[in-house]
C-alpha atoms as a PDB file:
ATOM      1  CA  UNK A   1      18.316  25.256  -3.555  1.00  0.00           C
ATOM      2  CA  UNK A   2      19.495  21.688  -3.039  1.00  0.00           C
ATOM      3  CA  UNK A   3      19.763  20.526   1.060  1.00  0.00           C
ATOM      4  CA  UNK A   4      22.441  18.235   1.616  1.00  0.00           C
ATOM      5  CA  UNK A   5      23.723  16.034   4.650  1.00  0.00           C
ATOM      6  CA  UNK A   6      27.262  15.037   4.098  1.00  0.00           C
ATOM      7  CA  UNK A   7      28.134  11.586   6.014  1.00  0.00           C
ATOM      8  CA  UNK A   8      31.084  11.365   8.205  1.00  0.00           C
ATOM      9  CA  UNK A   9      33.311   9.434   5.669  1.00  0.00           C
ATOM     10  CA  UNK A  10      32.871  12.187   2.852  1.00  0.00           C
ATOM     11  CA  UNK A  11      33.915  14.979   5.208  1.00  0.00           C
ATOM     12  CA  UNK A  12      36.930  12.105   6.387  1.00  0.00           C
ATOM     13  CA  UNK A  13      37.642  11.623   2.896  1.00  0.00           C
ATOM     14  CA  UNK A  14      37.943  15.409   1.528  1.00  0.00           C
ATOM     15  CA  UNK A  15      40.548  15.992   4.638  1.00  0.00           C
ATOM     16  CA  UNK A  16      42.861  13.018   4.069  1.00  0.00           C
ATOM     17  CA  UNK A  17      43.121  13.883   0.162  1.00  0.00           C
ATOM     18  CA  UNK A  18      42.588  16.907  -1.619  1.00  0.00           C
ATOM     19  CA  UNK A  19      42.497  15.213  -4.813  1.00  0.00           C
ATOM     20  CA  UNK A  20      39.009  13.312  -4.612  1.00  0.00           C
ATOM     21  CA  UNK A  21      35.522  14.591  -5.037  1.00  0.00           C
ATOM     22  CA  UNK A  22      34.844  14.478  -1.245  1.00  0.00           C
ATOM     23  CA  UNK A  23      38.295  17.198  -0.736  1.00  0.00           C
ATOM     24  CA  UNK A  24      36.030  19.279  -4.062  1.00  0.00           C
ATOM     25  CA  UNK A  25      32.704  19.186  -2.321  1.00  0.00           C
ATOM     26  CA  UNK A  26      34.383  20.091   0.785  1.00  0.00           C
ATOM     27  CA  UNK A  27      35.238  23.339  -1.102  1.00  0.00           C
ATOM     28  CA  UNK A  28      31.955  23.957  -2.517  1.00  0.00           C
ATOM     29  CA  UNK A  29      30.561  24.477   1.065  1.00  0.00           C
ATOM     30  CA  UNK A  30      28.847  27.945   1.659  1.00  0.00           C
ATOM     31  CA  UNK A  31      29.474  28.934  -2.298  1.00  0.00           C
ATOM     32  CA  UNK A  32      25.822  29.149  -2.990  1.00  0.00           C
ATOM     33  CA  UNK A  33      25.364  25.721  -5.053  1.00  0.00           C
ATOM     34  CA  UNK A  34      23.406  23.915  -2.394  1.00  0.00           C
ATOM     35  CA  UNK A  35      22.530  24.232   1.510  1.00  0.00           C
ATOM     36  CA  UNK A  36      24.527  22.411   4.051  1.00  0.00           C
ATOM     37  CA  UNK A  37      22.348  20.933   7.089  1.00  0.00           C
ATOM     38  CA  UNK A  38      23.809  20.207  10.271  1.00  0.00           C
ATOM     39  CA  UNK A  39      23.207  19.375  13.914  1.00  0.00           C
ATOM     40  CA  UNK A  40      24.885  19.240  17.209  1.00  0.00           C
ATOM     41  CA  UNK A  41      24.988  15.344  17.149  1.00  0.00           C
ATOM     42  CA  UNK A  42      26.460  15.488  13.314  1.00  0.00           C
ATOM     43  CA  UNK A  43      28.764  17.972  14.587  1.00  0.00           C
ATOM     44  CA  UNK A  44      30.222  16.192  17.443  1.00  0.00           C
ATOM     45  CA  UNK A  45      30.624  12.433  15.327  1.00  0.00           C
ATOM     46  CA  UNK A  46      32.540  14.837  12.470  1.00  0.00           C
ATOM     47  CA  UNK A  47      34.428  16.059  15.183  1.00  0.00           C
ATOM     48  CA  UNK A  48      34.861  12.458  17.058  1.00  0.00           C
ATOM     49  CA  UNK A  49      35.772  10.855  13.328  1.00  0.00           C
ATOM     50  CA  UNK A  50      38.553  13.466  12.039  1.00  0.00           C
ATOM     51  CA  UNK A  51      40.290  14.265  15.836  1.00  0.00           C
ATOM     52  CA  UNK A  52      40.662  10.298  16.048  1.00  0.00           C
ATOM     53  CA  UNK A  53      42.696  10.997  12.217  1.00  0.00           C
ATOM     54  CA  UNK A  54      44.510  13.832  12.371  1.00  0.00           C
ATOM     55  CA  UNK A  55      47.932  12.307  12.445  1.00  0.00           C
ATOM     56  CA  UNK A  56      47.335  10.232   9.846  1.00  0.00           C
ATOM     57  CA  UNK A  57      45.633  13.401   7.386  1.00  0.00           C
ATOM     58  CA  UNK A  58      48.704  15.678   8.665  1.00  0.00           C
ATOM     59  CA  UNK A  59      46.336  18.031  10.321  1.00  0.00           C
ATOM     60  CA  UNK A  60      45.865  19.263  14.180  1.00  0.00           C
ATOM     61  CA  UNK A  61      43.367  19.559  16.221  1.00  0.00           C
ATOM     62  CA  UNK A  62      43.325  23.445  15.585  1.00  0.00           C
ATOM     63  CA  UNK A  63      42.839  22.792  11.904  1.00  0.00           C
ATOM     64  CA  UNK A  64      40.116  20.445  12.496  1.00  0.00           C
ATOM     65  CA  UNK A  65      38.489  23.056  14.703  1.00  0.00           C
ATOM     66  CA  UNK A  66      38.671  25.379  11.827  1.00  0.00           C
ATOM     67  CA  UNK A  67      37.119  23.154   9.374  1.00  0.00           C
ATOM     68  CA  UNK A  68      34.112  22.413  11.726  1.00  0.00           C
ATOM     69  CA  UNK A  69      33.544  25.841  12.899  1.00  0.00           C
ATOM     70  CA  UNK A  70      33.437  27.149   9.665  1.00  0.00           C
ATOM     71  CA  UNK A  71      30.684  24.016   8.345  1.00  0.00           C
ATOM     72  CA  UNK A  72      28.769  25.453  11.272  1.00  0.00           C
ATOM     73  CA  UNK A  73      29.383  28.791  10.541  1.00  0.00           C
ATOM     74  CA  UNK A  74      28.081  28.403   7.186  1.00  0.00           C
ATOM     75  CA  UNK A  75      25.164  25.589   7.526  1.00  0.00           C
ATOM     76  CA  UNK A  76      21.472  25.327   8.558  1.00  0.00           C
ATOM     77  CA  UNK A  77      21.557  24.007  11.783  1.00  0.00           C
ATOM     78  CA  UNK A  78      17.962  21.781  13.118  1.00  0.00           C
ATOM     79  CA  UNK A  79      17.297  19.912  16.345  1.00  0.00           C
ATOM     80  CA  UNK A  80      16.630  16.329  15.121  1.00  0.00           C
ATOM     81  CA  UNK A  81      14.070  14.760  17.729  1.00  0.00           C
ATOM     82  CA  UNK A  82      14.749  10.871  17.028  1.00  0.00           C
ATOM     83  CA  UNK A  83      11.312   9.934  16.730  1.00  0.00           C
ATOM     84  CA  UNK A  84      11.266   7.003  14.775  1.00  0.00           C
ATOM     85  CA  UNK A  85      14.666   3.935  15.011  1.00  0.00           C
ATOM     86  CA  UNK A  86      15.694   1.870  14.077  1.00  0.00           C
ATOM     87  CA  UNK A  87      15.104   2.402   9.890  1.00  0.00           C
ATOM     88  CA  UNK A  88      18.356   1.570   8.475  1.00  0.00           C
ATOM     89  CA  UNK A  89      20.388  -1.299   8.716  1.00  0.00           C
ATOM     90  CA  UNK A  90      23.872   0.682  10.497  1.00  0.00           C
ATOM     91  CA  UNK A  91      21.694   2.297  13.645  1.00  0.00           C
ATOM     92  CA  UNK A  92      24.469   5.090  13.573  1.00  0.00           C
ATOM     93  CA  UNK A  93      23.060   6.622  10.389  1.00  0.00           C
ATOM     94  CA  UNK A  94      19.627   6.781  11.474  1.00  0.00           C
ATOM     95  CA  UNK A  95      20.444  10.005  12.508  1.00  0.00           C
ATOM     96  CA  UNK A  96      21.328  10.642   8.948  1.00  0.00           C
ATOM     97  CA  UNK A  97      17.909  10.241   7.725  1.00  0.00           C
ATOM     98  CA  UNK A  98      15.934  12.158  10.480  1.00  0.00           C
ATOM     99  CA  UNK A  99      18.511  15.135  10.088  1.00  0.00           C
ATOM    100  CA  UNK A 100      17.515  15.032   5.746  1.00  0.00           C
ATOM    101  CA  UNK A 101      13.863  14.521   7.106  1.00  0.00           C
ATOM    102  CA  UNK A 102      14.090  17.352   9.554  1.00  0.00           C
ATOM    103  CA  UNK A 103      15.884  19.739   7.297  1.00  0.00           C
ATOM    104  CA  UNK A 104      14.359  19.111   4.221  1.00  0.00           C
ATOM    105  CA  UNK A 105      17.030  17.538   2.503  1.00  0.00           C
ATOM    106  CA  UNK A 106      16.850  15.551  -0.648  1.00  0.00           C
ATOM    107  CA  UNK A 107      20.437  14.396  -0.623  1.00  0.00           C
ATOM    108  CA  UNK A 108      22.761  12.612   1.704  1.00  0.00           C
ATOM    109  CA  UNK A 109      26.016  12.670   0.106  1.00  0.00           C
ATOM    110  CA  UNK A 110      28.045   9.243   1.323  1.00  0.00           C
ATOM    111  CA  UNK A 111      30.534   6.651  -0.124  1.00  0.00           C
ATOM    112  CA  UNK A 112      28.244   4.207   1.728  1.00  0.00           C
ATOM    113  CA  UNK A 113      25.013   4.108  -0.674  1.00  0.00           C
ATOM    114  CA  UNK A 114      23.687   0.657   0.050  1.00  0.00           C
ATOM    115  CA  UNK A 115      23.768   1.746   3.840  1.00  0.00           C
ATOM    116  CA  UNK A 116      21.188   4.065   2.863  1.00  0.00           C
ATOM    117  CA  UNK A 117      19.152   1.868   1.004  1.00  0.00           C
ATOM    118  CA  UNK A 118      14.891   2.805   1.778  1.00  0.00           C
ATOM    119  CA  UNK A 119      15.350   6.424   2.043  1.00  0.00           C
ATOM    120  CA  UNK A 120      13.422   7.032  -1.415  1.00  0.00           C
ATOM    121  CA  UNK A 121      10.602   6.633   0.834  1.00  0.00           C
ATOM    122  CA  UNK A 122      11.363  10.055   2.540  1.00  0.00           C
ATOM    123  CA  UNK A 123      12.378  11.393  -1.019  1.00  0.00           C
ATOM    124  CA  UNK A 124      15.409  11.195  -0.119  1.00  0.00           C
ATOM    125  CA  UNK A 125      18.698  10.262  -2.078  1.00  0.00           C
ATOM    126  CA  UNK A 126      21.804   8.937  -1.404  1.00  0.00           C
ATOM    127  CA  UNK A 127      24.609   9.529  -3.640  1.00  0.00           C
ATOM    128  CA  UNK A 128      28.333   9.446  -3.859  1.00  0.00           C
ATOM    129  CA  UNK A 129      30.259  12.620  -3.895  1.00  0.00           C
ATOM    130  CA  UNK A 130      31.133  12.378  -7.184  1.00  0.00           C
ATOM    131  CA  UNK A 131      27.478  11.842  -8.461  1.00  0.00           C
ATOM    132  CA  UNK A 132      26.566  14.974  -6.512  1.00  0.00           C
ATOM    133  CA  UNK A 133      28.792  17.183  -8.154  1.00  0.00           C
ATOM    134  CA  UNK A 134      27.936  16.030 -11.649  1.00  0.00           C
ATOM    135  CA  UNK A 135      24.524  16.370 -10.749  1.00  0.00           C
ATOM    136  CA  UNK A 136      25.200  19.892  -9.477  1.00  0.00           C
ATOM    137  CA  UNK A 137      27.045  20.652 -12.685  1.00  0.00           C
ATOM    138  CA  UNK A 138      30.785  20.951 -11.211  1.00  0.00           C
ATOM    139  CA  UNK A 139      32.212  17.870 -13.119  1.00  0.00           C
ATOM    140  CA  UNK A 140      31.514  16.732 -16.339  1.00  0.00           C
END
């Protein structure tokens, strides 16, 4: 089964519209079609990113809290260790990369791809939400 980090701005972008691919990802969480890897550090900049939004995405706090408890209800959860930084350009998704390393993921899903840019060497990929779900076979 695929392993998948989602980046901050995909999980920012499925709550402000439910019309894009990030809002259909979003949905496809804990369905079966790929693995969902989190940790406590992911968790808290998620939480940081979408609290700071809320009145502009017509949400509360409360539903925030909903959304993240169930991603961690429903994800693989690893301790990241950060034993090797800086690798990418943006320091703040470092922790990006050692999360995929850590949990054996092959995809970081992002609307940022040239942020990611060297992560092949980890076997890694970084691709848009859109490319991810034609990839996974949910769009054409």
């Amino acid at each position: 089964m695929r392993r998948v980090i989602l980046d901050t701005c995909v999980l920012v972008s499925a709550l402000r519209s439910r019309k894009g691919a990030s809002f259909r990802l979003l949905k496809l969480v804990g369905k079966g079609l790929f693995e969902l890897i989190l940790s406590v550090p992911l968790v808290i900049e998620y939480e940081s990113a979408t609290k700071r939004l809320t009145k502009s995405m017509g949400l509360s706090h409360a539903d925030v809290d909903d959304v993240l408890d169930y991603l961690c209800g429903v994800a693989k959860q690893r301790q990241i260790h950060y034993l090797w930084r800086p690798f990418l350009r943006d320091p703040n998704d470092d922790m990006l990369v050692e999360l995929a390393v850590e949990g054996e993921a092959d995809t970081i899903v992002t609307h940022n791809l040239r942020d990611f840019t060297g992560i092949d060497r980890f076997e890694i990929k970084a691709m848009t939400p859109q490319e991810f779900l034609t990839e996974i076979g949910e769009l054409p």
